[in-house]
Each structure stands twice: as C-alpha cells, then as structure tokens.
N, C-alpha and C. Protein backbone atom coordinates (compact mmCIF):
# COMPACT_ATOMS: atom_id res chain seq x y z
N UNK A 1 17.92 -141.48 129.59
CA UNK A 1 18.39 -140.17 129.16
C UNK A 1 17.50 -139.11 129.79
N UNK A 2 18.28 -138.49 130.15
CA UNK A 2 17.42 -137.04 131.37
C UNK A 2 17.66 -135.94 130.18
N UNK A 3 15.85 -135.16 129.96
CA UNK A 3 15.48 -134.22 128.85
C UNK A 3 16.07 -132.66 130.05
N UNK A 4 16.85 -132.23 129.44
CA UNK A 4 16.80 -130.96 130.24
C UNK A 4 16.25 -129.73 129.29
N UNK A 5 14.56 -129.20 129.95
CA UNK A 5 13.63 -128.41 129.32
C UNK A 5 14.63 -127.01 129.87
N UNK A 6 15.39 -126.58 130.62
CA UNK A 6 15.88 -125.40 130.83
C UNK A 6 16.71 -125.06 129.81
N UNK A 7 17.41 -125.55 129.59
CA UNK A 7 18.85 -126.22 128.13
C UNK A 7 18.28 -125.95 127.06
N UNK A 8 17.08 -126.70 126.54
CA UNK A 8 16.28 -126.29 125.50
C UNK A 8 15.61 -125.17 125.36
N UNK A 9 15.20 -124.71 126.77
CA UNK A 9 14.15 -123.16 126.84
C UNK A 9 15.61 -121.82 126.15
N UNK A 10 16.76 -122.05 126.92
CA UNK A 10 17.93 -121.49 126.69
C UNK A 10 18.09 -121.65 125.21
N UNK A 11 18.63 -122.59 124.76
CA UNK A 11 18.64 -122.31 123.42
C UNK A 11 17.93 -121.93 122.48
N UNK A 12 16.75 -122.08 122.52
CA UNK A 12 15.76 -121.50 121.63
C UNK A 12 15.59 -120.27 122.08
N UNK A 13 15.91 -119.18 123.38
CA UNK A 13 16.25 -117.95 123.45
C UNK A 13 17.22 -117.54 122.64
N UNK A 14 17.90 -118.00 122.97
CA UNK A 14 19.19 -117.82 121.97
C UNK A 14 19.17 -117.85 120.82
N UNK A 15 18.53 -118.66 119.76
CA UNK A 15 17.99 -118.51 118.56
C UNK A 15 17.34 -117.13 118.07
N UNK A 16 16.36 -117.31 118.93
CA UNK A 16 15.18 -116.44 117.82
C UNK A 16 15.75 -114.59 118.73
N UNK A 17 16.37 -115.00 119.46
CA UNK A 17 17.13 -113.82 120.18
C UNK A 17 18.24 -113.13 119.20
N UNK A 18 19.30 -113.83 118.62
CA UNK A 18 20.38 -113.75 117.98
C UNK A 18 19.86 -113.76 116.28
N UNK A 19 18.65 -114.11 116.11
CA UNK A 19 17.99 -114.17 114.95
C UNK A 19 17.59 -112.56 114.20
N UNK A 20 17.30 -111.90 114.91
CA UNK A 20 17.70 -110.45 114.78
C UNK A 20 18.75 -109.09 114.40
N UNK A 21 19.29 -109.63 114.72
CA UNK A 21 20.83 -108.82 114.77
C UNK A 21 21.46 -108.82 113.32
N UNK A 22 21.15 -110.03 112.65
CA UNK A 22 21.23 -109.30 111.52
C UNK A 22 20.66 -108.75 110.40
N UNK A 23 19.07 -108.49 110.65
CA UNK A 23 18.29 -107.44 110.25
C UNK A 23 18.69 -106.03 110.65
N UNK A 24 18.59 -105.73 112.35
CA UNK A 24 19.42 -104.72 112.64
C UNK A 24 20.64 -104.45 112.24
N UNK A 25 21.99 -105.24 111.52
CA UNK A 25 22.74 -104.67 111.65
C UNK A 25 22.64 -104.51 109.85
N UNK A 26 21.95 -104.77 108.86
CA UNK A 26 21.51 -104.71 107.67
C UNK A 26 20.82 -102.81 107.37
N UNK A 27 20.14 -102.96 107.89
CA UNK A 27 19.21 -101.91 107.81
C UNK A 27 19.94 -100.42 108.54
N UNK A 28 21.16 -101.03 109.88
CA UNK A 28 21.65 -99.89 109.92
C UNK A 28 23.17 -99.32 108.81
N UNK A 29 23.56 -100.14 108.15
CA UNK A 29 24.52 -100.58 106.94
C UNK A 29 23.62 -99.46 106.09
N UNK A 30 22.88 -99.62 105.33
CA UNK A 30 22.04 -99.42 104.30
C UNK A 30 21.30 -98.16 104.82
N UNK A 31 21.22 -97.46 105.97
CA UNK A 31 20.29 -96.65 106.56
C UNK A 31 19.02 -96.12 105.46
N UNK A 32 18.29 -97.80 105.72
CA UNK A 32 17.30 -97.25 105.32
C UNK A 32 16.30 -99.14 105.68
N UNK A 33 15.31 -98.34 106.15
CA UNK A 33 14.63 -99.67 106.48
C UNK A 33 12.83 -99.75 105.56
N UNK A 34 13.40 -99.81 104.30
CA UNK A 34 12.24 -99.97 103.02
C UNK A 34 11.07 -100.78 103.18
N UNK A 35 11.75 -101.66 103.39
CA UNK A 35 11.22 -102.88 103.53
C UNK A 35 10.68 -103.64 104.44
N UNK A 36 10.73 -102.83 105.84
CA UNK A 36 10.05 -103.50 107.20
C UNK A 36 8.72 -102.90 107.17
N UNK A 37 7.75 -103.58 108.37
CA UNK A 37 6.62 -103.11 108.13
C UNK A 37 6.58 -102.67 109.35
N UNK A 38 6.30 -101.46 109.66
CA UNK A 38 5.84 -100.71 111.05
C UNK A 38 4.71 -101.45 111.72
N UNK A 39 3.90 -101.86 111.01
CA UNK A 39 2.56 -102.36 111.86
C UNK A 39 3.31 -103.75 112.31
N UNK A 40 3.83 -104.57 111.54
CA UNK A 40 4.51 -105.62 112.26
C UNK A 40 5.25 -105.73 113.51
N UNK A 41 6.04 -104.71 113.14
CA UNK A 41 7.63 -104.55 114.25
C UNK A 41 6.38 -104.10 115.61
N UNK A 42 5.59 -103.17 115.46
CA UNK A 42 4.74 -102.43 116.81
C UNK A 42 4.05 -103.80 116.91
N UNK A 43 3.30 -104.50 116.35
CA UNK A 43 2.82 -105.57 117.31
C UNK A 43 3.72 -106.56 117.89
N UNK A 44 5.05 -107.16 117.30
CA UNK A 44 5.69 -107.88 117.65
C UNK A 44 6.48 -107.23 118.64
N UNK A 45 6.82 -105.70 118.83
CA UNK A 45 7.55 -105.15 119.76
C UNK A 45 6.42 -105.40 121.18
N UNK A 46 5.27 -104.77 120.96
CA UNK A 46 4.12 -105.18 122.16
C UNK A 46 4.36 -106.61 122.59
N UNK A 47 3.71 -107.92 121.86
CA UNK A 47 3.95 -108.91 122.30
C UNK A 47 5.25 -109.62 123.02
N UNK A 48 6.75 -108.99 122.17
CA UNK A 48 8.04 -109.10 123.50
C UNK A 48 7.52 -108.63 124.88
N UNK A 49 7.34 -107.38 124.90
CA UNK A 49 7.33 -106.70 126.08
C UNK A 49 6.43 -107.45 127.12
N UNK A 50 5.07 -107.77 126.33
CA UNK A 50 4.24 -108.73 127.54
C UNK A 50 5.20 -110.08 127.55
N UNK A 51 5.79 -110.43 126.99
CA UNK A 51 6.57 -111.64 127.28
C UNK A 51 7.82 -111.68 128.29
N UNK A 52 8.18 -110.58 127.92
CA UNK A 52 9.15 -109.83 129.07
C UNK A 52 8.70 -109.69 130.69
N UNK A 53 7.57 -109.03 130.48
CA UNK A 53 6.78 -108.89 131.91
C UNK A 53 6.18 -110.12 132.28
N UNK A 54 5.91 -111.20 131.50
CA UNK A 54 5.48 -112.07 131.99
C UNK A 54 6.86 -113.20 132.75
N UNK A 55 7.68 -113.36 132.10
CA UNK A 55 8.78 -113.97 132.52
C UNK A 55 9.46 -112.99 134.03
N UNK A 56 9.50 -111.98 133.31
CA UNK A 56 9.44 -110.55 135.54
C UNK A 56 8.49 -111.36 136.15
N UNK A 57 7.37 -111.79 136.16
CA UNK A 57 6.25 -112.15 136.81
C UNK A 57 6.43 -113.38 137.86
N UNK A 58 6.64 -114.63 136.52
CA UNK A 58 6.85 -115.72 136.88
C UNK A 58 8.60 -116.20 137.89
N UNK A 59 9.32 -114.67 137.37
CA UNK A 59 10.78 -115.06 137.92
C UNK A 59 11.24 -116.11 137.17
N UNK A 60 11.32 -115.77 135.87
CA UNK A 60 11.87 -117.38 134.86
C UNK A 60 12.25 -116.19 133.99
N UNK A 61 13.92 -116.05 134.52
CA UNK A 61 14.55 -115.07 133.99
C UNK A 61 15.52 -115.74 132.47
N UNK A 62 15.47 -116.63 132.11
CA UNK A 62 15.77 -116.52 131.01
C UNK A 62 15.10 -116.72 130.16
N UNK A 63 13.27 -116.66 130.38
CA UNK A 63 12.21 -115.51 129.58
C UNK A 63 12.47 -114.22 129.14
N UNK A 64 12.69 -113.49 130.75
CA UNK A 64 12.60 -112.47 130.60
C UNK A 64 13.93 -111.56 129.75
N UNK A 65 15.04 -112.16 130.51
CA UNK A 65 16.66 -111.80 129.93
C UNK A 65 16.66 -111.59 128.24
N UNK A 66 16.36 -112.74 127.75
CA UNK A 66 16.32 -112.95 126.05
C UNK A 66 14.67 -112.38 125.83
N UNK A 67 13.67 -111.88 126.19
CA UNK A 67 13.13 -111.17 125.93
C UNK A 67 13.25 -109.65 125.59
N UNK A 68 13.92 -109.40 126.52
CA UNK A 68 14.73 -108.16 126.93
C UNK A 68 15.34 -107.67 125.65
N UNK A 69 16.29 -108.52 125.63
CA UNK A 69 17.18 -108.19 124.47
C UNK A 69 16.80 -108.40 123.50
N UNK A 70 15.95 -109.29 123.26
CA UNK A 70 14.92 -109.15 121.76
C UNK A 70 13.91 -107.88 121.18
N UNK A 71 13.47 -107.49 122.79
CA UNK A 71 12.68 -106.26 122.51
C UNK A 71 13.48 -104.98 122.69
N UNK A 72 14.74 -104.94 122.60
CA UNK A 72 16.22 -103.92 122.22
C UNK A 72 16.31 -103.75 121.00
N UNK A 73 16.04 -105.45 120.12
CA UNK A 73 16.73 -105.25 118.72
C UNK A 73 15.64 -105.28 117.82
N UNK A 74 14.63 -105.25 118.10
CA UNK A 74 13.08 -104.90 117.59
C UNK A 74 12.80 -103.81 117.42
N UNK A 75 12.66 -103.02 118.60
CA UNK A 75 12.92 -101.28 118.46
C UNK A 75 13.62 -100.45 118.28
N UNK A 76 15.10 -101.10 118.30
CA UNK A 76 15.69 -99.98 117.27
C UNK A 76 15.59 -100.59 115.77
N UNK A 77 15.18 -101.37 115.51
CA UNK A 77 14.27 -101.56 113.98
C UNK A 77 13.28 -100.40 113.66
N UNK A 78 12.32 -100.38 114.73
CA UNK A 78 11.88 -99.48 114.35
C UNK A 78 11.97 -97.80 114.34
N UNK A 79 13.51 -97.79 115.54
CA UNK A 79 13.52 -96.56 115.81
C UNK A 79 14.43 -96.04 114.29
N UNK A 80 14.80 -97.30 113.80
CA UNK A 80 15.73 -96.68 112.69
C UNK A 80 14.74 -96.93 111.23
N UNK A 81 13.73 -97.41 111.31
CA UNK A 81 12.47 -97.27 110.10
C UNK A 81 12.06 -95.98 110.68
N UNK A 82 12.03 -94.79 111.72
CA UNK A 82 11.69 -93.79 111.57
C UNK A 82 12.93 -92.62 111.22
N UNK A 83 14.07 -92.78 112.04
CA UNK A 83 15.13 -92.14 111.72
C UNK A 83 15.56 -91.96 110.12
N UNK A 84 15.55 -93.38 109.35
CA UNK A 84 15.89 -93.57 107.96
C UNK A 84 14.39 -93.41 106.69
N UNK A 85 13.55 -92.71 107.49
CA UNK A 85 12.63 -92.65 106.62
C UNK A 85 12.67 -91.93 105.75
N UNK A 86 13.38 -91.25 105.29
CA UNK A 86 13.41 -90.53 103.74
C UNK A 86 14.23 -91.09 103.20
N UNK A 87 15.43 -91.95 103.58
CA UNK A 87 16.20 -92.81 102.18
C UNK A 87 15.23 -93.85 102.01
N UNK A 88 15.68 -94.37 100.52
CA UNK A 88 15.22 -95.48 99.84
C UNK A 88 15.24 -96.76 100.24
C-alpha cells in the first residue's frame, strides 16, 4: 500500500481550513464577537501568515493556498471583534 503524504497534507488543509467558517459565519449572524479573544486571533493570525510565507518560500503551495485562506477567515474574526465591538 503506497502512503500518499500530499493527499494527507491536503486534507488536513482542508480541515482546520474549513474549520473556521463557522465561527466566522456565527459571529457575523449575531454581530457581535463577545467571546473571542483578540490576543488569541493576533497571535494565531501572525503565526498563519509566517506559515503562509513559509509555504511562498518552500513553493509547497498547498501550505501556502490553505494558509491563505485561513489567514482570510481569522481576520475578519477579528476585523469583525472590532467592527461589532459595542454589541453584546
């Protein structure tokens, strides 16, 4: 049996990629993001981005691709924990 690590790298993009979306689409429902933590989302938004540039680096674009789009649905988390900051 032949392990294909690209197949697996892919899907687990796809996971923790698609794992998002419905926080984002929660918080924009509810416009109001109470409950996230700014210091979290800013370090985890930093760490995508070097993950992003690191996958640009290496040319192992479906690092970088599902990085990409992870660090899309991260920051407008946070762009909407600042937008929704006076509701509850």
């Amino acid at each position: 049996m032949h392990f294909d690590s690209t197949l697996l790298g892919l899907i687990a993009a796809f996971c923790t990629t698609v794992a998002f979306i419905p926080q984002v689409l929660l918080i924009w429902r509810r416009k109001s993001a109470a409950g996230v933590s700014t210091g979290m989302y800013c370090v985890f938004c930093f760490g995508v981005l070097l993950w992003l540039i690191y996958g640009v680096t290496i040319e192992a674009w479906p690092i970088a691709i599902n990085n990409g789009i992870t660090l899309l649905l991260a920051c407008s988390v946070l762009v909407m924990k600042w937008a929704y900051r006076n509701n509850p």
